[in-house]
PDB file of N, CA and C in Angstrom:
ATOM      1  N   UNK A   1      45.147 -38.373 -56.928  1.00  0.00           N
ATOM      2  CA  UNK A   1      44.908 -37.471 -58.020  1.00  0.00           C
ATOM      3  C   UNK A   1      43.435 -37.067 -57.980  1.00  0.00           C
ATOM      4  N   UNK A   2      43.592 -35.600 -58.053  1.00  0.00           N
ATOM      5  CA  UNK A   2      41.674 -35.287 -58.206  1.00  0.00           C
ATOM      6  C   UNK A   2      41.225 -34.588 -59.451  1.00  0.00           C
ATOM      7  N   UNK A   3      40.176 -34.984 -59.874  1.00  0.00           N
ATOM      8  CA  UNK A   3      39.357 -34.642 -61.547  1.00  0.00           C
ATOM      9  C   UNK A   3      38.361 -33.891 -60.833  1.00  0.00           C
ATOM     10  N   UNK A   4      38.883 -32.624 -61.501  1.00  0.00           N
ATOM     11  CA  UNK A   4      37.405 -31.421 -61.436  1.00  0.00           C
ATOM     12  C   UNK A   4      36.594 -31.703 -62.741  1.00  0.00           C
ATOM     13  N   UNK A   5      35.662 -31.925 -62.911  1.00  0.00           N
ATOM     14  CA  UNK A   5      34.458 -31.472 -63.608  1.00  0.00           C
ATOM     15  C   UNK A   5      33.503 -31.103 -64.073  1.00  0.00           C
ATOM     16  N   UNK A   6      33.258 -29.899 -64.819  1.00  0.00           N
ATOM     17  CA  UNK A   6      32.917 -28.665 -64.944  1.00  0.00           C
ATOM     18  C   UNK A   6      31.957 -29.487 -66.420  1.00  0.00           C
ATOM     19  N   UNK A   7      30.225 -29.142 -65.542  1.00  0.00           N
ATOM     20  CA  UNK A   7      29.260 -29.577 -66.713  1.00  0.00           C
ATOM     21  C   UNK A   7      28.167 -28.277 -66.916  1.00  0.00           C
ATOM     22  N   UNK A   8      27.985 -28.163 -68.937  1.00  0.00           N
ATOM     23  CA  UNK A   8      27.385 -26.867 -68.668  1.00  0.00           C
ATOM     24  C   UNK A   8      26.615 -27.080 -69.782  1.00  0.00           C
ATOM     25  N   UNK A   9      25.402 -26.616 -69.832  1.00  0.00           N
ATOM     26  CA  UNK A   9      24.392 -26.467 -71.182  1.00  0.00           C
ATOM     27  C   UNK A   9      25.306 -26.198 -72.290  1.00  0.00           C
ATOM     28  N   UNK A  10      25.340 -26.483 -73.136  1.00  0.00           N
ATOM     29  CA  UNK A  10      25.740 -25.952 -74.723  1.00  0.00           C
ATOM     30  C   UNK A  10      24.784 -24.663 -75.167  1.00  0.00           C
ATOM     31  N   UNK A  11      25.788 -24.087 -75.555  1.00  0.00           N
ATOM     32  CA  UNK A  11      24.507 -22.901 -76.090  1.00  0.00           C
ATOM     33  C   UNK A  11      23.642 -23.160 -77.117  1.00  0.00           C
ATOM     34  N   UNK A  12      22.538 -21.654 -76.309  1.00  0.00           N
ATOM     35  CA  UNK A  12      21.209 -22.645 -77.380  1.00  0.00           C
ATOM     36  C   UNK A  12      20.297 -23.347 -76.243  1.00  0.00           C
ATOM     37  N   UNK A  13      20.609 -24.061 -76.072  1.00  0.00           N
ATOM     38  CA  UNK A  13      19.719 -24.942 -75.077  1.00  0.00           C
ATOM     39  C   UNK A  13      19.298 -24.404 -73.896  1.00  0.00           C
ATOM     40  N   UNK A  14      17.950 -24.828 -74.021  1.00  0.00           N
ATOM     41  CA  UNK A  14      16.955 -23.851 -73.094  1.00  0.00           C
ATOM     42  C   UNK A  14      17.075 -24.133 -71.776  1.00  0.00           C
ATOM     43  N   UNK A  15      17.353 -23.060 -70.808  1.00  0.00           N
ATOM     44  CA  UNK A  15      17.640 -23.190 -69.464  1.00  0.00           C
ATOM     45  C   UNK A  15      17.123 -22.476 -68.813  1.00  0.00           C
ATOM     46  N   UNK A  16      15.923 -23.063 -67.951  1.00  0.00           N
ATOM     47  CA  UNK A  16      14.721 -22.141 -67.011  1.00  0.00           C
ATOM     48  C   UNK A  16      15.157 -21.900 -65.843  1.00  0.00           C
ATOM     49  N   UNK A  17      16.354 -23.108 -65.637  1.00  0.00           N
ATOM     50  CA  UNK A  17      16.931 -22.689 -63.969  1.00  0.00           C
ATOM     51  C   UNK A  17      17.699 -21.499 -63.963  1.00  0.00           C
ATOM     52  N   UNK A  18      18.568 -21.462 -65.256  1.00  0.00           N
ATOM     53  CA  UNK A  18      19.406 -19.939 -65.012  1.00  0.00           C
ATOM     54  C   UNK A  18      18.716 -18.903 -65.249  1.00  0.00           C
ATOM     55  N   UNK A  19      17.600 -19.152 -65.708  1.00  0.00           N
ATOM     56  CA  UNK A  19      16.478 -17.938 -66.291  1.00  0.00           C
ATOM     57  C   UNK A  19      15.605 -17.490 -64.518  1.00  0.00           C
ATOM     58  N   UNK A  20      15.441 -18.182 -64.159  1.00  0.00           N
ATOM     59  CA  UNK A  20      14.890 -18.566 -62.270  1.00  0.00           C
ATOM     60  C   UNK A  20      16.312 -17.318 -61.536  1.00  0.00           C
ATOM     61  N   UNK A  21      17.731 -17.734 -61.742  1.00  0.00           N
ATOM     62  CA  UNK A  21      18.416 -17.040 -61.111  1.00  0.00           C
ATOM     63  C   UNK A  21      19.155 -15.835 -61.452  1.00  0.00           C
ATOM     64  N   UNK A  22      18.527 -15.543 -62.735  1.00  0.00           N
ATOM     65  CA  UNK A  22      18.931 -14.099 -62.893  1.00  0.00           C
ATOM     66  C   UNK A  22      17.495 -13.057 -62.473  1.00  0.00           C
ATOM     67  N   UNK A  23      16.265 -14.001 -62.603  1.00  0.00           N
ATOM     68  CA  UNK A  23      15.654 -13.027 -62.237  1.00  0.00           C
ATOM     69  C   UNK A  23      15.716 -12.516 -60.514  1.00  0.00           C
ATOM     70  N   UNK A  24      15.917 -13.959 -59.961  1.00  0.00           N
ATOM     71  CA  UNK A  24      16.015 -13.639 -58.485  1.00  0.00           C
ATOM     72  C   UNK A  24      17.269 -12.955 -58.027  1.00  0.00           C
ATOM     73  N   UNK A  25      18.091 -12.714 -58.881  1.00  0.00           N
ATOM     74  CA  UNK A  25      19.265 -11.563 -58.860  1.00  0.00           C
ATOM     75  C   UNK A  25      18.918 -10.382 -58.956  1.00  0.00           C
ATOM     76  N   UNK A  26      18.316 -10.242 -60.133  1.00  0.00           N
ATOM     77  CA  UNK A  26      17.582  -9.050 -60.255  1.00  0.00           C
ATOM     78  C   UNK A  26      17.143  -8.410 -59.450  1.00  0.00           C
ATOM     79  N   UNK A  27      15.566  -9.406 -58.806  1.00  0.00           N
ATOM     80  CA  UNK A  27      15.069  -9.108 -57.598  1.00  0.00           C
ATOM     81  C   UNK A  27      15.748  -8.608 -56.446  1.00  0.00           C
ATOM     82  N   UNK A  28      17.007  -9.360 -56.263  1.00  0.00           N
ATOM     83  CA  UNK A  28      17.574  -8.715 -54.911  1.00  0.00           C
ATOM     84  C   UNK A  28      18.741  -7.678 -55.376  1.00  0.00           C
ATOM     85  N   UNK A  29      18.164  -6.915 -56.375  1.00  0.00           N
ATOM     86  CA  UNK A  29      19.132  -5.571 -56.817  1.00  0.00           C
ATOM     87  C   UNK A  29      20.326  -5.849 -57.368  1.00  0.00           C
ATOM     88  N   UNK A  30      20.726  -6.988 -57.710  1.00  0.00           N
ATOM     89  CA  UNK A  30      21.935  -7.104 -58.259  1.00  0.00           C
ATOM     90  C   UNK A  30      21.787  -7.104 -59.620  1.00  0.00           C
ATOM     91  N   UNK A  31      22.465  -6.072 -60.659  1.00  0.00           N
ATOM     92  CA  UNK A  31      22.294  -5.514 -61.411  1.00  0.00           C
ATOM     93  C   UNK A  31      23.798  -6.022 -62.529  1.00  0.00           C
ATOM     94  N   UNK A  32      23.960  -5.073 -63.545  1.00  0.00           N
ATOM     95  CA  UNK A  32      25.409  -5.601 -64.204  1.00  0.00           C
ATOM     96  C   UNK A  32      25.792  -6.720 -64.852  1.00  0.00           C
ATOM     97  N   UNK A  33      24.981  -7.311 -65.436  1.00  0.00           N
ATOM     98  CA  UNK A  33      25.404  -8.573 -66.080  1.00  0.00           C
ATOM     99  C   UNK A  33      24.266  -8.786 -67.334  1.00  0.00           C
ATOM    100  N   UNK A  34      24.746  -9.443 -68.184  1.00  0.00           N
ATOM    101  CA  UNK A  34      23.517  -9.686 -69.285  1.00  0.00           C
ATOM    102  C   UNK A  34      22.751 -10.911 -69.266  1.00  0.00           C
ATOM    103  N   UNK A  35      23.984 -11.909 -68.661  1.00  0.00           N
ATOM    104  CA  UNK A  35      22.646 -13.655 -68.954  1.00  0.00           C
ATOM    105  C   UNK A  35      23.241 -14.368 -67.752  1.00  0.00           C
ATOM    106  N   UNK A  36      22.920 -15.084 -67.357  1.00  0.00           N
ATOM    107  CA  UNK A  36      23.442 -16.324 -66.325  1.00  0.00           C
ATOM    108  C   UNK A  36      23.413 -17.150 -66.803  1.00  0.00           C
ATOM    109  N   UNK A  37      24.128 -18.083 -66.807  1.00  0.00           N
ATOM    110  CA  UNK A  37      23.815 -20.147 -67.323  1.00  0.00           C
ATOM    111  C   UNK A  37      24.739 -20.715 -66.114  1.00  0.00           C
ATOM    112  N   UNK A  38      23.765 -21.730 -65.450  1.00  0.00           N
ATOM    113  CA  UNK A  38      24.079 -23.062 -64.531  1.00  0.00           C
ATOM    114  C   UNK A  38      24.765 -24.068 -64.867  1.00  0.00           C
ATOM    115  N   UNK A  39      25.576 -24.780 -64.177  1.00  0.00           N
ATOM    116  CA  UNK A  39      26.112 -25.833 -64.383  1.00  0.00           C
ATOM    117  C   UNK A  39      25.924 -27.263 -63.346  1.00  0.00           C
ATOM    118  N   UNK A  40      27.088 -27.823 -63.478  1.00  0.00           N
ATOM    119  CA  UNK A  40      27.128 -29.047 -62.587  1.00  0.00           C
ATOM    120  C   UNK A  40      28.645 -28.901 -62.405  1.00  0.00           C
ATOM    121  N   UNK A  41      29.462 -29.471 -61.116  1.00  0.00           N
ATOM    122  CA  UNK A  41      30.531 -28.969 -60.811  1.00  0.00           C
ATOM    123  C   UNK A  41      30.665 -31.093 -60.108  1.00  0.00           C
ATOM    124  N   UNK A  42      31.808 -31.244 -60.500  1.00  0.00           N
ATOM    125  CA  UNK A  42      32.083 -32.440 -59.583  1.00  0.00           C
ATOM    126  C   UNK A  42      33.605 -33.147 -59.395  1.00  0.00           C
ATOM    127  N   UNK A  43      33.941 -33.453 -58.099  1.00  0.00           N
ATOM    128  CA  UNK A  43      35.019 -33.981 -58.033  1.00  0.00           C
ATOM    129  C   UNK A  43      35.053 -35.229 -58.063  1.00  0.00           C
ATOM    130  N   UNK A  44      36.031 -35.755 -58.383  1.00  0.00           N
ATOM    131  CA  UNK A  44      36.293 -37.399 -58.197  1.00  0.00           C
ATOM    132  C   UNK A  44      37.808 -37.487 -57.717  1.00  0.00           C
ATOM    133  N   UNK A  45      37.994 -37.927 -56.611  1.00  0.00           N
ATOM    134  CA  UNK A  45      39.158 -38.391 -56.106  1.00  0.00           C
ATOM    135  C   UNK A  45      39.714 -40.087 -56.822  1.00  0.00           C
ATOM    136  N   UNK A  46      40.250 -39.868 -57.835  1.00  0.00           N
ATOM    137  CA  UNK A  46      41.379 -40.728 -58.214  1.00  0.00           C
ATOM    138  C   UNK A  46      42.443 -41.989 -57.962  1.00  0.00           C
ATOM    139  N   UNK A  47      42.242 -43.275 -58.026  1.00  0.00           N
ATOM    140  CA  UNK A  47      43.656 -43.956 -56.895  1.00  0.00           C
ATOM    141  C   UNK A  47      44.694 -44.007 -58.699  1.00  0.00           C
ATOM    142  N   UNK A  48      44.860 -43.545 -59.726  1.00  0.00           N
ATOM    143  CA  UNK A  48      45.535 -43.868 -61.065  1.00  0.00           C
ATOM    144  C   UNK A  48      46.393 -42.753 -60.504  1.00  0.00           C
ATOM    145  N   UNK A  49      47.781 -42.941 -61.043  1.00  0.00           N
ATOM    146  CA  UNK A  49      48.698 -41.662 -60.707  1.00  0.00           C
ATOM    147  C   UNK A  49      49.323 -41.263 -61.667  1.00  0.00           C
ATOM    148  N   UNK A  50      48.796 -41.637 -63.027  1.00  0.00           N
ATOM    149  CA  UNK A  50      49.074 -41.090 -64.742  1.00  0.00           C
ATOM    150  C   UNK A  50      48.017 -40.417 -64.989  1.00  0.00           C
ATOM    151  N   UNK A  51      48.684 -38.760 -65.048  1.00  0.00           N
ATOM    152  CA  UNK A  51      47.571 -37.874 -65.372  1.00  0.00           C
ATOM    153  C   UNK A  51      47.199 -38.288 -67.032  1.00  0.00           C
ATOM    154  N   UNK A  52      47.465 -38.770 -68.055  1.00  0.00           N
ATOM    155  CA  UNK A  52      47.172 -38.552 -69.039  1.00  0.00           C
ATOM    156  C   UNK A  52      45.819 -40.293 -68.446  1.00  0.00           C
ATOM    157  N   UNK A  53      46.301 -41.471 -68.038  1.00  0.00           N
ATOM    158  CA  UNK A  53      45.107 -42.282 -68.086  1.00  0.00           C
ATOM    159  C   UNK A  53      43.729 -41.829 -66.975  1.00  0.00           C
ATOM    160  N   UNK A  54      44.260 -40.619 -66.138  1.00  0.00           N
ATOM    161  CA  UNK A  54      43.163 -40.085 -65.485  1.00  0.00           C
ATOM    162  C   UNK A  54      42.240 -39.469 -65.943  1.00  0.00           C
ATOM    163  N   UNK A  55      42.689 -38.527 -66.986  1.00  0.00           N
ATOM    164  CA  UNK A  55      42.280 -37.739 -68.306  1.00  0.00           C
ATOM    165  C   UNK A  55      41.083 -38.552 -68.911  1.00  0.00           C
ATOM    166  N   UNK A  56      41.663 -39.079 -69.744  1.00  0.00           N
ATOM    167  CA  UNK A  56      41.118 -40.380 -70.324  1.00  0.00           C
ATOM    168  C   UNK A  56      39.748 -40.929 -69.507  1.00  0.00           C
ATOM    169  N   UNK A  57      40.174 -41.891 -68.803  1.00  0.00           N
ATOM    170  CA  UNK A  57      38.886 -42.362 -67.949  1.00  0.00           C
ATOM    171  C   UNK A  57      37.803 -41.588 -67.483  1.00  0.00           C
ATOM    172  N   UNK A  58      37.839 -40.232 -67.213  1.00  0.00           N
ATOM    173  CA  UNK A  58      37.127 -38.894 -66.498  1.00  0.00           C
ATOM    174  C   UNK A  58      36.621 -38.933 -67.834  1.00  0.00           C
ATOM    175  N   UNK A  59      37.025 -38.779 -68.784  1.00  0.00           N
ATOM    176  CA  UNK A  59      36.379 -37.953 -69.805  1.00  0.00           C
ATOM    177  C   UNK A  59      35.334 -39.355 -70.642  1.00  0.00           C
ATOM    178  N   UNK A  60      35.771 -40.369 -70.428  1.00  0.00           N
ATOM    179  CA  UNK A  60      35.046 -41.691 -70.304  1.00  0.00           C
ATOM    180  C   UNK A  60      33.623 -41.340 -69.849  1.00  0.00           C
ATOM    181  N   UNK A  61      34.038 -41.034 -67.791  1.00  0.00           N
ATOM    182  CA  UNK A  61      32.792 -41.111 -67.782  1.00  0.00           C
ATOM    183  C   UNK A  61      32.158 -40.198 -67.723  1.00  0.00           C
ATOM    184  N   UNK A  62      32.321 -39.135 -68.055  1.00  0.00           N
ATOM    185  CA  UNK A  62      31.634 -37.748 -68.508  1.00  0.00           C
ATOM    186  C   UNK A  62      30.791 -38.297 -69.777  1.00  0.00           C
ATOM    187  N   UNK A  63      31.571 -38.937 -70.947  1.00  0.00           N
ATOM    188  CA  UNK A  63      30.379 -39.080 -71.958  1.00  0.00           C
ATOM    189  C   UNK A  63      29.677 -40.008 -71.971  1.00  0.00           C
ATOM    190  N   UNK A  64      29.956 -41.205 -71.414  1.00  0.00           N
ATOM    191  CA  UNK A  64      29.066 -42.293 -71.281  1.00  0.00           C
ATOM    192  C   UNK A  64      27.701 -42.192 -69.713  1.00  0.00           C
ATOM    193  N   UNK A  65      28.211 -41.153 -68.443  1.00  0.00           N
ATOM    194  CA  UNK A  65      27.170 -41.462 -67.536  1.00  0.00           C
ATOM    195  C   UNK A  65      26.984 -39.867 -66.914  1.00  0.00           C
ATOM    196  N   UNK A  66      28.175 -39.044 -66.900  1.00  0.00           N
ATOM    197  CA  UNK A  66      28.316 -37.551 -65.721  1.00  0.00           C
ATOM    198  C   UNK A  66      27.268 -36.382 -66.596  1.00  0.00           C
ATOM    199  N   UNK A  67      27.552 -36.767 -68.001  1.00  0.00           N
ATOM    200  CA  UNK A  67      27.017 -35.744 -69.214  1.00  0.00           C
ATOM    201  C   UNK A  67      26.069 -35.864 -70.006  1.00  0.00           C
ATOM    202  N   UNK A  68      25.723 -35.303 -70.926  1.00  0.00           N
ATOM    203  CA  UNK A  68      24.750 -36.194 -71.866  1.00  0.00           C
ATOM    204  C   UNK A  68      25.268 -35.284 -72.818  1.00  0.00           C
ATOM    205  N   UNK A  69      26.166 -35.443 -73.872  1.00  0.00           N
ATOM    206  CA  UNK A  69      26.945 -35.159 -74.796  1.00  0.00           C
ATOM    207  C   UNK A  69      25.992 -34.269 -75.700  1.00  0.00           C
ATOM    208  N   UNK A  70      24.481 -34.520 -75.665  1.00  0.00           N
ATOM    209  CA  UNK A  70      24.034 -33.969 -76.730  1.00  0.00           C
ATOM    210  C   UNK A  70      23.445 -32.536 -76.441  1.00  0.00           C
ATOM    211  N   UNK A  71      23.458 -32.221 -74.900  1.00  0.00           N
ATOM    212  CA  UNK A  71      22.845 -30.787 -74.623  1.00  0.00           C
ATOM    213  C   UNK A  71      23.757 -30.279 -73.738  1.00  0.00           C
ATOM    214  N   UNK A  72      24.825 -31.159 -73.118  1.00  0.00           N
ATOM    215  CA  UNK A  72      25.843 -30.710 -72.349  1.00  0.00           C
ATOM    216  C   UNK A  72      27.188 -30.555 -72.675  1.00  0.00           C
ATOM    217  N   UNK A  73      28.463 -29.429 -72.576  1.00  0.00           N
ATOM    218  CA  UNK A  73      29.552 -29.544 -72.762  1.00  0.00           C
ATOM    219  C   UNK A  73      30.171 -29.726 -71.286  1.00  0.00           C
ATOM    220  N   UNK A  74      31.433 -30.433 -71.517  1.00  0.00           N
ATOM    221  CA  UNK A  74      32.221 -30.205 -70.316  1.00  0.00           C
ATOM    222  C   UNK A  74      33.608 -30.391 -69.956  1.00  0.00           C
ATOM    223  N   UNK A  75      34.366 -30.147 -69.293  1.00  0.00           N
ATOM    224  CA  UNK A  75      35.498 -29.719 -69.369  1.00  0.00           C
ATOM    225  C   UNK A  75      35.867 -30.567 -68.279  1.00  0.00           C
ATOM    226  N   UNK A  76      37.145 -31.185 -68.041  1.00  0.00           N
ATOM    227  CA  UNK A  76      37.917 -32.089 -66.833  1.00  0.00           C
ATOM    228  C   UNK A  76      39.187 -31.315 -66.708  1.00  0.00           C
ATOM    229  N   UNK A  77      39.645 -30.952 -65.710  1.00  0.00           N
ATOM    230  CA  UNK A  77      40.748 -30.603 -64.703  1.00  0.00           C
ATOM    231  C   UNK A  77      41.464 -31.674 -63.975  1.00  0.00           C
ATOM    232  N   UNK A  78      42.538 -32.186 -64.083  1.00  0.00           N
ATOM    233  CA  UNK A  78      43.540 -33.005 -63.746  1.00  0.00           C
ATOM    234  C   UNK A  78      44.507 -32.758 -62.531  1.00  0.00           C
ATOM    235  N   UNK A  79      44.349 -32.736 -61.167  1.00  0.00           N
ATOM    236  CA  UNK A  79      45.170 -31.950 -60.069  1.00  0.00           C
ATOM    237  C   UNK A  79      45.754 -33.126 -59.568  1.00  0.00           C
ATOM    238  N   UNK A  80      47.406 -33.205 -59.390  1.00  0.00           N
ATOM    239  CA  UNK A  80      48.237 -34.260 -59.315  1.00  0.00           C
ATOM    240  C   UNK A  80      47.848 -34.290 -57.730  1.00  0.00           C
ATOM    241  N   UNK A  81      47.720 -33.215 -56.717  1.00  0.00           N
ATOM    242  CA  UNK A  81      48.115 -33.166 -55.716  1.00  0.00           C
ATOM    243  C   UNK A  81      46.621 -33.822 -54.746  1.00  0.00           C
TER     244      UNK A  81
END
């Protein structure tokens, strides 16, 4: 079983790196958009084969070590295969 997880500033919270890559977008002419915000992206390959206690545990350690609950939101993806 594999856990996608998808980590992202909460809005509001000040972010110089996405502020860094819209301007260097800019710079290289790419135009069309109003804001950028960065994340953190991570897999964890799984040996549990109950998506609901995979759930669970991921989202465990998202708030106790992957996240920091108080400036970050984030989201877990559950893929049986």
């Amino acid at each position: 079983m594999k856990a996608r997880v998808h980590i992202t500033l909460k809005p509001g919270v000040h972010d110089p790196q996405s502020k860094a890559i819209a301007s260097a977008l800019k710079g290289l002419g790419f135009g069309g958009f109003d804001d950028v915000r960065q994340g953190k992206y991570i897999e964890i390959d799984l040996a549990d084969s109950d998506r609901a206690s995979a759930e669970r545990i991921v989202k465990e350690m998202c708030a106790k070590f992957l996240a920091n609950p108080v400036i970050e939101n984030y989201r877990v993806d559950i893929d049986a295969t």
